[in-house]
PDB file of N, CA and C in Angstrom:
ATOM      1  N   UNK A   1       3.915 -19.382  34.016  1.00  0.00           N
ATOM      2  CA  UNK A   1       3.985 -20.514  33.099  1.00  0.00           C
ATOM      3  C   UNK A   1       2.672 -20.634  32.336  1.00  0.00           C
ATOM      4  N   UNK A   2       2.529 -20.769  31.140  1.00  0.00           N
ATOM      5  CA  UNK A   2       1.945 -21.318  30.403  1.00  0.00           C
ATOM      6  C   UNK A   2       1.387 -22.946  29.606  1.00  0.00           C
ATOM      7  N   UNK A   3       0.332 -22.810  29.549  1.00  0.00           N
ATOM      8  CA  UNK A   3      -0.291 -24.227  29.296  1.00  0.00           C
ATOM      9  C   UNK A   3      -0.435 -24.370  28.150  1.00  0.00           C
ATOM     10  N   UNK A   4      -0.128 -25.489  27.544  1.00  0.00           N
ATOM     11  CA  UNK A   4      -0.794 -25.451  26.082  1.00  0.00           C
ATOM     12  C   UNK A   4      -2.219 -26.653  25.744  1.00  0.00           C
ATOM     13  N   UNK A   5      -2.891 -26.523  25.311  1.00  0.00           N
ATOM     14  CA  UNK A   5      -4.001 -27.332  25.121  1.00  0.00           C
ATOM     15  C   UNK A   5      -4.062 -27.356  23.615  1.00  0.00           C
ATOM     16  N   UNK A   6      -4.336 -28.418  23.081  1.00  0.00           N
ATOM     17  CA  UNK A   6      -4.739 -29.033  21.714  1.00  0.00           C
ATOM     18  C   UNK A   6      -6.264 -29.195  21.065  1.00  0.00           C
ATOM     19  N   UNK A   7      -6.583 -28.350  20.299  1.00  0.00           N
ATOM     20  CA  UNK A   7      -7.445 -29.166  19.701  1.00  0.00           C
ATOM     21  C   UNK A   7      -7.558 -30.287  18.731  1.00  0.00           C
ATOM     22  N   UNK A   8      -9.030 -30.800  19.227  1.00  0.00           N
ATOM     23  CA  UNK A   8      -8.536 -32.286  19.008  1.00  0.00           C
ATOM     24  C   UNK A   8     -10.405 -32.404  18.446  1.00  0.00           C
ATOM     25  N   UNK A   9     -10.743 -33.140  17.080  1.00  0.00           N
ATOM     26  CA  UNK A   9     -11.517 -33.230  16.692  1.00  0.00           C
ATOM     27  C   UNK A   9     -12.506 -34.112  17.229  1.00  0.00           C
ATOM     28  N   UNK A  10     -13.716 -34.059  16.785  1.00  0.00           N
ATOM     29  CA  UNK A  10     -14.896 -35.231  17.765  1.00  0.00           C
ATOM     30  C   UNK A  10     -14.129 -36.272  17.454  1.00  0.00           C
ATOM     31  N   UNK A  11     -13.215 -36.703  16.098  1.00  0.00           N
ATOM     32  CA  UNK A  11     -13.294 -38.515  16.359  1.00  0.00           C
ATOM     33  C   UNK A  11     -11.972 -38.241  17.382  1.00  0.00           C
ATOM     34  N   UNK A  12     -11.541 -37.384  18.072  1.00  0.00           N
ATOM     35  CA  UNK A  12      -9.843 -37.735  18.807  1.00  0.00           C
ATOM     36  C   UNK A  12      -8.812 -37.558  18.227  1.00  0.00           C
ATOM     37  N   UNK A  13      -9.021 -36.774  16.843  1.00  0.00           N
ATOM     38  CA  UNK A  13      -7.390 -36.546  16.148  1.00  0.00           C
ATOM     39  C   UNK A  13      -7.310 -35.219  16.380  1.00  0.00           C
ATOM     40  N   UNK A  14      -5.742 -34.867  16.427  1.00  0.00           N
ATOM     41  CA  UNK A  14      -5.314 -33.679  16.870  1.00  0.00           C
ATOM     42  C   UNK A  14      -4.329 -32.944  15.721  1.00  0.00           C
ATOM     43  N   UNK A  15      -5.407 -32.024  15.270  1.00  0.00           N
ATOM     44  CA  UNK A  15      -4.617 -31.402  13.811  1.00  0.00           C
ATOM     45  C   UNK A  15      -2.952 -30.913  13.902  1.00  0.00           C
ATOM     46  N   UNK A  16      -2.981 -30.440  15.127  1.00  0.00           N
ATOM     47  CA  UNK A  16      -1.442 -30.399  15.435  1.00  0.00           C
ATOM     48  C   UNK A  16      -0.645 -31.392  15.405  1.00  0.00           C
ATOM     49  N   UNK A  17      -0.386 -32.513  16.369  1.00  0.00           N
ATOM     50  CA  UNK A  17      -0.033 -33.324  16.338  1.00  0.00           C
ATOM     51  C   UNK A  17      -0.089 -34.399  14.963  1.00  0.00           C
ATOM     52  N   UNK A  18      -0.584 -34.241  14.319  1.00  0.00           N
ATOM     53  CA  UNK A  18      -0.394 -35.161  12.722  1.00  0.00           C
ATOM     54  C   UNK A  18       0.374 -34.379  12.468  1.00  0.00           C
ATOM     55  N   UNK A  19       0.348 -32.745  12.087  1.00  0.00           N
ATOM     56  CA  UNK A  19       1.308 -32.043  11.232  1.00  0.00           C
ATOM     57  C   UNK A  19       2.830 -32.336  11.885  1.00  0.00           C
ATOM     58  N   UNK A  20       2.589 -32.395  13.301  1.00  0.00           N
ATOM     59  CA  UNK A  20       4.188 -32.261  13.986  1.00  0.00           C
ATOM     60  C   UNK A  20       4.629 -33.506  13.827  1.00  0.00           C
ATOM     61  N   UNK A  21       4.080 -34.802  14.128  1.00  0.00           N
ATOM     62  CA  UNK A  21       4.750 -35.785  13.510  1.00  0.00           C
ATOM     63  C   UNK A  21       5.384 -36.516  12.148  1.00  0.00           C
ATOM     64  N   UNK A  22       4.713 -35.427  11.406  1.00  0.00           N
ATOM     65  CA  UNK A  22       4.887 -35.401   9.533  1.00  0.00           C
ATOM     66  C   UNK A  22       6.558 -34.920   9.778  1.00  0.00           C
ATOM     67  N   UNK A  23       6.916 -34.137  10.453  1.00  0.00           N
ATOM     68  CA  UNK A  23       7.774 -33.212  10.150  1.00  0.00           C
ATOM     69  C   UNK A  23       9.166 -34.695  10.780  1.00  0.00           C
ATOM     70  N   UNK A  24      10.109 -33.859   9.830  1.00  0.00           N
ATOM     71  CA  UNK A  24      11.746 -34.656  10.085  1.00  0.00           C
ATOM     72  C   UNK A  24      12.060 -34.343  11.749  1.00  0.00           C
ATOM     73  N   UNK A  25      12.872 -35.138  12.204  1.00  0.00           N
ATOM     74  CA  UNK A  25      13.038 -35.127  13.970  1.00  0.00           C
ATOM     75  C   UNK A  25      14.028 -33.837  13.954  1.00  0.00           C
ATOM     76  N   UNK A  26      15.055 -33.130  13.271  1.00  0.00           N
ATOM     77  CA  UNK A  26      15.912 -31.938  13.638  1.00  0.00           C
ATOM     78  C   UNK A  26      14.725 -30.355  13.405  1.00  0.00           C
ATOM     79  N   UNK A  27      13.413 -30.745  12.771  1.00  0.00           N
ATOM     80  CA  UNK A  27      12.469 -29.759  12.178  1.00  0.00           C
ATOM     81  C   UNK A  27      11.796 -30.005  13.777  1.00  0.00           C
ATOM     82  N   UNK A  28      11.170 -30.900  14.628  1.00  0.00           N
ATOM     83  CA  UNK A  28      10.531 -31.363  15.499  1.00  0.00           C
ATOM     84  C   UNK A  28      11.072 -30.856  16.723  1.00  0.00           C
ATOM     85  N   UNK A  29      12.359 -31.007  16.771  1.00  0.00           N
ATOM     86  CA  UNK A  29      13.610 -30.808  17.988  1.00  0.00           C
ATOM     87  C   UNK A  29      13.452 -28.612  18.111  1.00  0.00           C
ATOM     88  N   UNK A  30      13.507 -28.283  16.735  1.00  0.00           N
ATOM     89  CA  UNK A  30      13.548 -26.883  17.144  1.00  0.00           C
ATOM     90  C   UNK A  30      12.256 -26.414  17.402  1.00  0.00           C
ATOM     91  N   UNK A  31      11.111 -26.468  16.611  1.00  0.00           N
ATOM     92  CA  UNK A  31       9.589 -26.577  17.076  1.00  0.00           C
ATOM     93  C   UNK A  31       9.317 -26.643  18.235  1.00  0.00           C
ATOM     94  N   UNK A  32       9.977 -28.101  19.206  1.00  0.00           N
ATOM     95  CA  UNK A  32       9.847 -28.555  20.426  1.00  0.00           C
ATOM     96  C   UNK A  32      10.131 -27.582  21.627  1.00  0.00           C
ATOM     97  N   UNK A  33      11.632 -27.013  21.286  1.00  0.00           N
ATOM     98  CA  UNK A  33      12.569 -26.035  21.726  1.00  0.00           C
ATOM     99  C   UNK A  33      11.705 -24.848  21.720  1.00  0.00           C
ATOM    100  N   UNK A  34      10.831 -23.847  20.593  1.00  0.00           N
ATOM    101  CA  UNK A  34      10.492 -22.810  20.733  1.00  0.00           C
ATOM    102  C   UNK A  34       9.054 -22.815  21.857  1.00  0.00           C
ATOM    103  N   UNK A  35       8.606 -24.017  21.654  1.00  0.00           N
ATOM    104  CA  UNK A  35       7.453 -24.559  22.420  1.00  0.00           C
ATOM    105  C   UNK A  35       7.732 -24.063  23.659  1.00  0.00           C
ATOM    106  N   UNK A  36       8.716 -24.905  24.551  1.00  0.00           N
ATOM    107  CA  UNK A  36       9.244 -24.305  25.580  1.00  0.00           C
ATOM    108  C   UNK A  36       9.469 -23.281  25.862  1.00  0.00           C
ATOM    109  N   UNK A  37      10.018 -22.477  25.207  1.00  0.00           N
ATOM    110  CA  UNK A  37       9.784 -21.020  25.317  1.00  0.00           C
ATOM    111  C   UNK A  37       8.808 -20.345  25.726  1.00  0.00           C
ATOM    112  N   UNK A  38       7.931 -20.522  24.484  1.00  0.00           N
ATOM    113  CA  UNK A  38       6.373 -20.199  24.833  1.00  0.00           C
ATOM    114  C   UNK A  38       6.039 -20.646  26.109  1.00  0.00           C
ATOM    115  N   UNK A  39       6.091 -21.526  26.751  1.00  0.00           N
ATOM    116  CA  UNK A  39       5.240 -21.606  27.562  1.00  0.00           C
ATOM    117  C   UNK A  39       6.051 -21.440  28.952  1.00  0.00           C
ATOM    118  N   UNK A  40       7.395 -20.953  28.565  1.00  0.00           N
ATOM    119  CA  UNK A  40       7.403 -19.747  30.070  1.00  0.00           C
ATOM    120  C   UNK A  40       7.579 -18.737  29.735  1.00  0.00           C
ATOM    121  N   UNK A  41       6.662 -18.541  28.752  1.00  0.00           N
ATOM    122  CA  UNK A  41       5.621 -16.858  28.439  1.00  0.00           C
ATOM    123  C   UNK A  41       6.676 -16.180  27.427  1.00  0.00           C
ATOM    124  N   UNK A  42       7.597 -16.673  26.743  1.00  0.00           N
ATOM    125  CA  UNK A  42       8.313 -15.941  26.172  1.00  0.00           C
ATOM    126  C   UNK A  42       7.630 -16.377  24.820  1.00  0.00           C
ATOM    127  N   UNK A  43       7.354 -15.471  23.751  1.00  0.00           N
ATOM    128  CA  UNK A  43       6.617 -15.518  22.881  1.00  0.00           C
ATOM    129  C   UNK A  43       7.417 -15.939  21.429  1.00  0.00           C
ATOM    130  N   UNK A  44       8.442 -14.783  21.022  1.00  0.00           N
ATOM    131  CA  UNK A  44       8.869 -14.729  20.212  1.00  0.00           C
ATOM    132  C   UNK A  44       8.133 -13.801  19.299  1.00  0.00           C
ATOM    133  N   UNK A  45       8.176 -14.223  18.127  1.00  0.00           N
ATOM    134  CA  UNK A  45       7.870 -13.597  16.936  1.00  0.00           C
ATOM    135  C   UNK A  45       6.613 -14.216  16.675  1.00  0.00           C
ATOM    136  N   UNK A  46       5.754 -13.453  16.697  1.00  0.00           N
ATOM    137  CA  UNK A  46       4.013 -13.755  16.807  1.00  0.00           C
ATOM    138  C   UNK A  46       3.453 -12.776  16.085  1.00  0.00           C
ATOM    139  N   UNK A  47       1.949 -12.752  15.479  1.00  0.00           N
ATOM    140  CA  UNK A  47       1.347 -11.838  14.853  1.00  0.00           C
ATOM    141  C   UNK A  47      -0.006 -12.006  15.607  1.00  0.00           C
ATOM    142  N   UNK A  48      -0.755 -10.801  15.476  1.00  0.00           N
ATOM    143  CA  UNK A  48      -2.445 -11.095  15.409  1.00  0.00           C
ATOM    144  C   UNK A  48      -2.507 -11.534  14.142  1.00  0.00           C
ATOM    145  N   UNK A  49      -3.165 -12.607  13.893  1.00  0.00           N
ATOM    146  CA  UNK A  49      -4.190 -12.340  12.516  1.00  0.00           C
ATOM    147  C   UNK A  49      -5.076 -11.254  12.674  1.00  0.00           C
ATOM    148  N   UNK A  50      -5.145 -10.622  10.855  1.00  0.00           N
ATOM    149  CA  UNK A  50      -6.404  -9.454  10.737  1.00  0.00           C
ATOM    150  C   UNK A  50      -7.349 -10.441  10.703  1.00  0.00           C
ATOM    151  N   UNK A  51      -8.553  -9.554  11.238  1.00  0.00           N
ATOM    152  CA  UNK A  51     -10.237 -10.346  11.085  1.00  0.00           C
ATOM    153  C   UNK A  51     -10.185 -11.439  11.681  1.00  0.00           C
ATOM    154  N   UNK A  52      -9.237 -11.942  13.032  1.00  0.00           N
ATOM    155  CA  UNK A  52      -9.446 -12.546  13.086  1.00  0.00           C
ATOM    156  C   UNK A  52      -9.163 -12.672  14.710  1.00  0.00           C
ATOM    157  N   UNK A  53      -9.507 -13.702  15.611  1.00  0.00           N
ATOM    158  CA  UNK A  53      -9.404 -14.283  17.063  1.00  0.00           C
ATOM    159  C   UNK A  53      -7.927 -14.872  17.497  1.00  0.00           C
ATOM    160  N   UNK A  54      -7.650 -15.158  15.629  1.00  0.00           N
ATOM    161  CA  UNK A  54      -6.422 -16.162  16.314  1.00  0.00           C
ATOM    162  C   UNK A  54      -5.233 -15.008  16.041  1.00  0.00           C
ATOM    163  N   UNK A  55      -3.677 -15.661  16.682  1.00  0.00           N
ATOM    164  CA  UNK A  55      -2.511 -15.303  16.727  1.00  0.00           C
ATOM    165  C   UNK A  55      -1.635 -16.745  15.653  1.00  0.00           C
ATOM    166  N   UNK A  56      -0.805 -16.031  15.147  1.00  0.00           N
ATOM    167  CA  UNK A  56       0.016 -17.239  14.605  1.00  0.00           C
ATOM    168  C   UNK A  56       1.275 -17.063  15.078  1.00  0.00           C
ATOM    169  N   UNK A  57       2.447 -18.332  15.541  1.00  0.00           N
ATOM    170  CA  UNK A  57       3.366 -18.408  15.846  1.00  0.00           C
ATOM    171  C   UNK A  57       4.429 -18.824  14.596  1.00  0.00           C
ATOM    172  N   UNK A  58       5.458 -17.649  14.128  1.00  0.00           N
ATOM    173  CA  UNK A  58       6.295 -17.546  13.253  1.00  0.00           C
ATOM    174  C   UNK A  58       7.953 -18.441  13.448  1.00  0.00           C
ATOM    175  N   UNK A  59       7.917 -19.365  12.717  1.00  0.00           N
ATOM    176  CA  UNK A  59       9.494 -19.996  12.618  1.00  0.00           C
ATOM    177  C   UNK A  59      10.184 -19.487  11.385  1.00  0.00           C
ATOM    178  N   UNK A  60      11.649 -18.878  11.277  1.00  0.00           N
ATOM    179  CA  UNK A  60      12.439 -18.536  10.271  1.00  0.00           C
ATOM    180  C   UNK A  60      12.912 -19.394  10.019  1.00  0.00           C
ATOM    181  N   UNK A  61      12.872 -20.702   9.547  1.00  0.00           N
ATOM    182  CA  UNK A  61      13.823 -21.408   9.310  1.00  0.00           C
ATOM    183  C   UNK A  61      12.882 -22.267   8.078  1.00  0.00           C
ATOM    184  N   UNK A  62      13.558 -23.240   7.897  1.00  0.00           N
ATOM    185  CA  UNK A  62      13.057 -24.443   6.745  1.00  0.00           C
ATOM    186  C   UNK A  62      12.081 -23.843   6.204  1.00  0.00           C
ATOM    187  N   UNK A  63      10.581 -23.822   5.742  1.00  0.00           N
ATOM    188  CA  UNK A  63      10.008 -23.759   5.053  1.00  0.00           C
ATOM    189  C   UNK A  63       8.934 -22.285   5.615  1.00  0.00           C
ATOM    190  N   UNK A  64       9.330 -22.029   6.628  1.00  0.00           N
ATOM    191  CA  UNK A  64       8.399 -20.813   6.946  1.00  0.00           C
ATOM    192  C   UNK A  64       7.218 -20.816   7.783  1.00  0.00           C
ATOM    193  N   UNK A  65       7.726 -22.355   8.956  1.00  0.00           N
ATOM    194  CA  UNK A  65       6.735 -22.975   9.616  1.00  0.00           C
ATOM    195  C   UNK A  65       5.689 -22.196  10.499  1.00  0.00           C
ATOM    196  N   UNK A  66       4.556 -22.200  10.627  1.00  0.00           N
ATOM    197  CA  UNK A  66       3.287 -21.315  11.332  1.00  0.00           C
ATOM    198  C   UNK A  66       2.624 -22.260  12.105  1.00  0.00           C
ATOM    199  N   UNK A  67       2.195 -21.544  13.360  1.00  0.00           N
ATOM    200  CA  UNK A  67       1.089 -22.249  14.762  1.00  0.00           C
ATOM    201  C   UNK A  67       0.505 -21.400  14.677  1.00  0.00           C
ATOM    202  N   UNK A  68      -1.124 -22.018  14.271  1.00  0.00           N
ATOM    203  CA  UNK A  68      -2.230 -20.838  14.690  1.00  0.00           C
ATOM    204  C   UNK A  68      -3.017 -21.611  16.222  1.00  0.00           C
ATOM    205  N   UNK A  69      -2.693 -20.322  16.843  1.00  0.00           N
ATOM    206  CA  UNK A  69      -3.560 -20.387  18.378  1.00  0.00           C
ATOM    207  C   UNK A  69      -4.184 -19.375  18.625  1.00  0.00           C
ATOM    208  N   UNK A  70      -4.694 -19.698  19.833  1.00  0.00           N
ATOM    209  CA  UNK A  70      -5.117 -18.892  20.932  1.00  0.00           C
ATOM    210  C   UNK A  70      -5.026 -18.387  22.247  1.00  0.00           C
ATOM    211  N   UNK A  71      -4.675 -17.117  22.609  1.00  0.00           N
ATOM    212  CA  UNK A  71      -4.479 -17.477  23.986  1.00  0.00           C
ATOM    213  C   UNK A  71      -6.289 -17.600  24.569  1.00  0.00           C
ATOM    214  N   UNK A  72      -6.527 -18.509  25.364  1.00  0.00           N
ATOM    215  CA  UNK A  72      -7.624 -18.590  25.911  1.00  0.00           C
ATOM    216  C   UNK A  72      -8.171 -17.451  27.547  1.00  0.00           C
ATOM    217  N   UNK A  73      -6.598 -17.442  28.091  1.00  0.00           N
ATOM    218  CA  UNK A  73      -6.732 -16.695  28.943  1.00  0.00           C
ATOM    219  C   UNK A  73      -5.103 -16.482  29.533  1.00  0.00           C
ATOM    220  N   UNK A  74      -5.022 -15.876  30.623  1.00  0.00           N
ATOM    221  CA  UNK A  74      -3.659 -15.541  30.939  1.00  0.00           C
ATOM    222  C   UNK A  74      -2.612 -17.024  31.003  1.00  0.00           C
ATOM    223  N   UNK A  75      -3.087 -18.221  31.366  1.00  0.00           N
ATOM    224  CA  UNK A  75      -2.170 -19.538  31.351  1.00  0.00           C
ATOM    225  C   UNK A  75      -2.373 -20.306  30.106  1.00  0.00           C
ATOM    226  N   UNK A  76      -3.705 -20.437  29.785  1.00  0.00           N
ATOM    227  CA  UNK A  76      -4.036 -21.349  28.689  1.00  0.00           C
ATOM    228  C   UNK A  76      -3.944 -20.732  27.249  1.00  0.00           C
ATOM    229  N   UNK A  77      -3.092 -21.374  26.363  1.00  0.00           N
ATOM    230  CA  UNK A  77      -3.037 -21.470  24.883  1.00  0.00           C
ATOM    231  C   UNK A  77      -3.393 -22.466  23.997  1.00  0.00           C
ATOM    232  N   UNK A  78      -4.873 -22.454  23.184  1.00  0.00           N
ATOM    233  CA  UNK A  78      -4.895 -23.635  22.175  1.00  0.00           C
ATOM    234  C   UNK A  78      -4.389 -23.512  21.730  1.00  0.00           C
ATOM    235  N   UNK A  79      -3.409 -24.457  20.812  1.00  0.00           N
ATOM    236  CA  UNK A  79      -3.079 -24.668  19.081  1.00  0.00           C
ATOM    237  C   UNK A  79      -3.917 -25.511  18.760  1.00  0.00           C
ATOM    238  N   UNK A  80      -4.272 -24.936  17.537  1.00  0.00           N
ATOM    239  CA  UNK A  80      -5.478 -25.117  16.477  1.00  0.00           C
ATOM    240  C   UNK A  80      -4.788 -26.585  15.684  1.00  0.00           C
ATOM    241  N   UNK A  81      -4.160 -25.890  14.406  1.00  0.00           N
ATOM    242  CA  UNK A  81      -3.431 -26.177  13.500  1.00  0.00           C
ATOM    243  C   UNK A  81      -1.966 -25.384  13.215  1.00  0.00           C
ATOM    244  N   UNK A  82      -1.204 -25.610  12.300  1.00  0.00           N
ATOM    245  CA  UNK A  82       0.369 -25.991  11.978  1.00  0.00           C
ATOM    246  C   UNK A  82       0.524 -25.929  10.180  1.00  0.00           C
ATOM    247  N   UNK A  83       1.077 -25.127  10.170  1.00  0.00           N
ATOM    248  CA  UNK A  83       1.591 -25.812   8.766  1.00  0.00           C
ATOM    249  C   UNK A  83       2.837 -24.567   7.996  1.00  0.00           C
ATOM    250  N   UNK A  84       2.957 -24.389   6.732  1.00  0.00           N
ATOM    251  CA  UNK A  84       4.052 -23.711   6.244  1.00  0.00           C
ATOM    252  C   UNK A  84       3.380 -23.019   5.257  1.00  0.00           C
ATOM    253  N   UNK A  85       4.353 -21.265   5.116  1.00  0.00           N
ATOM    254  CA  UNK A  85       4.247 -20.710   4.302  1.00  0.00           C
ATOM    255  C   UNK A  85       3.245 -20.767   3.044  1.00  0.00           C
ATOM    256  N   UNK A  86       3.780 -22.049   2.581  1.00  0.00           N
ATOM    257  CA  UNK A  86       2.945 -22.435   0.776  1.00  0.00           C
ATOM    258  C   UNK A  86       1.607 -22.180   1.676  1.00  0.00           C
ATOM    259  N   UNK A  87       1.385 -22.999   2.395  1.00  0.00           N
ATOM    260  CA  UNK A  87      -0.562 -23.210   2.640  1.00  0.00           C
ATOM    261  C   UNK A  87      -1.092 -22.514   3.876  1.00  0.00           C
ATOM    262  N   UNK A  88      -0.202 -20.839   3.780  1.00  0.00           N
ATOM    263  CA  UNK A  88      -0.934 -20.264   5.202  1.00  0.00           C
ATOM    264  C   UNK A  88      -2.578 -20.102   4.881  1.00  0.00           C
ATOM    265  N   UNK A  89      -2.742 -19.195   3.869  1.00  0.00           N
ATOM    266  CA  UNK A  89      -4.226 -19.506   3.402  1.00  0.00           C
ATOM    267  C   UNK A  89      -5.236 -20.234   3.940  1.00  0.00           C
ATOM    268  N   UNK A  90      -4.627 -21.387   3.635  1.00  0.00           N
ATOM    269  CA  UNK A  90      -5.484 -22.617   3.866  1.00  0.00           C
ATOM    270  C   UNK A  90      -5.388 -23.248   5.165  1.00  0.00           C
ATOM    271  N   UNK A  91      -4.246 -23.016   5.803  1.00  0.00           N
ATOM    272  CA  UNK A  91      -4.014 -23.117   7.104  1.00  0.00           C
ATOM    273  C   UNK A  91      -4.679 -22.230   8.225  1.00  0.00           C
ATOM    274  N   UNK A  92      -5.053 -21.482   7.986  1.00  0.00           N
ATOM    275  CA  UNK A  92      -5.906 -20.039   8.515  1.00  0.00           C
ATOM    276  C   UNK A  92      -7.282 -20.169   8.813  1.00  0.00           C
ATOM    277  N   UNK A  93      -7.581 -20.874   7.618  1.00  0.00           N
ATOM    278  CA  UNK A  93      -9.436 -21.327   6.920  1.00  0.00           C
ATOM    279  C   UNK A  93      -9.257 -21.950   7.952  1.00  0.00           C
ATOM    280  N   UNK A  94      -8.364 -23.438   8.176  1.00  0.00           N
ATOM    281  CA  UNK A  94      -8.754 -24.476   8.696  1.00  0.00           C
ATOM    282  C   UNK A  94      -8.724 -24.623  10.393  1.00  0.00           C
ATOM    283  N   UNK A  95      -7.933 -23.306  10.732  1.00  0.00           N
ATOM    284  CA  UNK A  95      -7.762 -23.014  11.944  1.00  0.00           C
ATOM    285  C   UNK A  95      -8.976 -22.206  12.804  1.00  0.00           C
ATOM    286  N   UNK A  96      -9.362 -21.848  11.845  1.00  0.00           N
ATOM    287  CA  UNK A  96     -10.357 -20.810  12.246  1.00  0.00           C
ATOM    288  C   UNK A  96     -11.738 -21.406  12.185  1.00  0.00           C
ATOM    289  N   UNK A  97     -11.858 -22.692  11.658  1.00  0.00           N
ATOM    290  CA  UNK A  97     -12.927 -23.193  11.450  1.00  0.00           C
ATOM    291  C   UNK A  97     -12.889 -24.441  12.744  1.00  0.00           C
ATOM    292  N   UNK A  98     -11.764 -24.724  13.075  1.00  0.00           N
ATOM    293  CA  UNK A  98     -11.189 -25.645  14.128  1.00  0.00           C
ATOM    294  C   UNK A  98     -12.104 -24.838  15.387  1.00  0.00           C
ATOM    295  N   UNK A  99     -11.267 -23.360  15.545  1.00  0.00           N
ATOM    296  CA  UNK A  99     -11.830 -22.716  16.991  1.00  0.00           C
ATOM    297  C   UNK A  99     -13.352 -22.693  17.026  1.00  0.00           C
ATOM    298  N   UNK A 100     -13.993 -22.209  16.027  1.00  0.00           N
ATOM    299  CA  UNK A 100     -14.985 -22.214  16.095  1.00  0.00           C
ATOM    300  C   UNK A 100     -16.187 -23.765  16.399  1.00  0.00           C
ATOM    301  N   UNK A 101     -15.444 -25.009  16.002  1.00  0.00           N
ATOM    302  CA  UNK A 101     -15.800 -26.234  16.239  1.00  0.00           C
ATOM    303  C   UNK A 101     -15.517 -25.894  17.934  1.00  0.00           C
ATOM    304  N   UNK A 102     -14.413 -25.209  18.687  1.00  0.00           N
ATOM    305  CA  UNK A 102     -13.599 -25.979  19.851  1.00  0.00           C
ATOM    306  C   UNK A 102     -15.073 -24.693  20.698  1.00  0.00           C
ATOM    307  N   UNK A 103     -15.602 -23.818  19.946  1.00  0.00           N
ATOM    308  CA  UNK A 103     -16.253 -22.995  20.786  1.00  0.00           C
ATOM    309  C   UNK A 103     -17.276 -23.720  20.604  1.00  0.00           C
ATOM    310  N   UNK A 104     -17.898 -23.998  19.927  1.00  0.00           N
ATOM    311  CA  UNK A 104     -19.290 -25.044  19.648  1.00  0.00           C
ATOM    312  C   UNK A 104     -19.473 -25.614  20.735  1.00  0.00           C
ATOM    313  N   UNK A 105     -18.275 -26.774  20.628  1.00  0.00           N
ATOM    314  CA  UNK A 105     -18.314 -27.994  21.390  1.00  0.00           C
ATOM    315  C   UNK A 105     -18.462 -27.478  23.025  1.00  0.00           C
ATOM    316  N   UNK A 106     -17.766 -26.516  23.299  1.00  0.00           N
ATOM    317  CA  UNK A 106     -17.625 -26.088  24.796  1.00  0.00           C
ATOM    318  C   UNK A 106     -18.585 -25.200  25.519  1.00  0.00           C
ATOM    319  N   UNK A 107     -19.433 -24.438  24.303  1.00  0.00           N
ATOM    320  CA  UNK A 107     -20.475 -24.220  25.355  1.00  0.00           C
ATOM    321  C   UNK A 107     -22.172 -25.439  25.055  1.00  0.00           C
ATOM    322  N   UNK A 108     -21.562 -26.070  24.142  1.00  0.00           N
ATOM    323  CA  UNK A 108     -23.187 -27.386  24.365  1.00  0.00           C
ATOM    324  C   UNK A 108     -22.538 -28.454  25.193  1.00  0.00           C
ATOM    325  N   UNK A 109     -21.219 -28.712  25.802  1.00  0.00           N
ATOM    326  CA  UNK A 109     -21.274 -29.463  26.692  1.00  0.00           C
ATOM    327  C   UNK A 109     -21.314 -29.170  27.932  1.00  0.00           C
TER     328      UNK A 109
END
């Protein structure tokens, strides 16, 4: 089984969680559903990012929805950030700038 852990910014907001609650409840319900999956290790349709630490988690459906994580180690997975197709780009930047905050923070505390 697998864990999932959130990052979550110094003031306490959790870039995931805003995006997932933006979303309509039948968009939320299948999200929710693949979640589960994941985390009794069944992956699905995943990529490495090039140049990069993170993995993104691929949805075919509605708009082309993306989870950028990490596995941290064999149980633990952050998710970073969330978002769709139009703004992988920018979703990528912001994910990648997230881990690097979540590595900051964890070795000065």
């Amino acid at each position: 089984m697998k864990e999932i852990l959130y990052y979550t910014k110094e003031n306490g907001k959790c870039p995931y969680n805003d995006w997932f609650l933006s979303l309509d409840i039948q968009t939320q319900i299948r999200i929710a559903s693949r979640i589960e999956r994941l985390i009794e290790g069944h992956y699905g349709e995943t990529r490495k990012l090039v140049k990069s630490e993170l993995s993104e988690l691929k949805f075919k459906f509605g708009k082309g929805y993306r989870i950028y994580y990490k596995d941290l180690d064999d149980v633990l997975i952050l998710f970073l950030a969330a978002g769709d197709k139009s703004n992988q780009k920018d979703d990528i930047k912001q994910a990648e700038k997230y881990y690097n905050d979540y590595l900051e923070r964890l070795n000065n505390g």
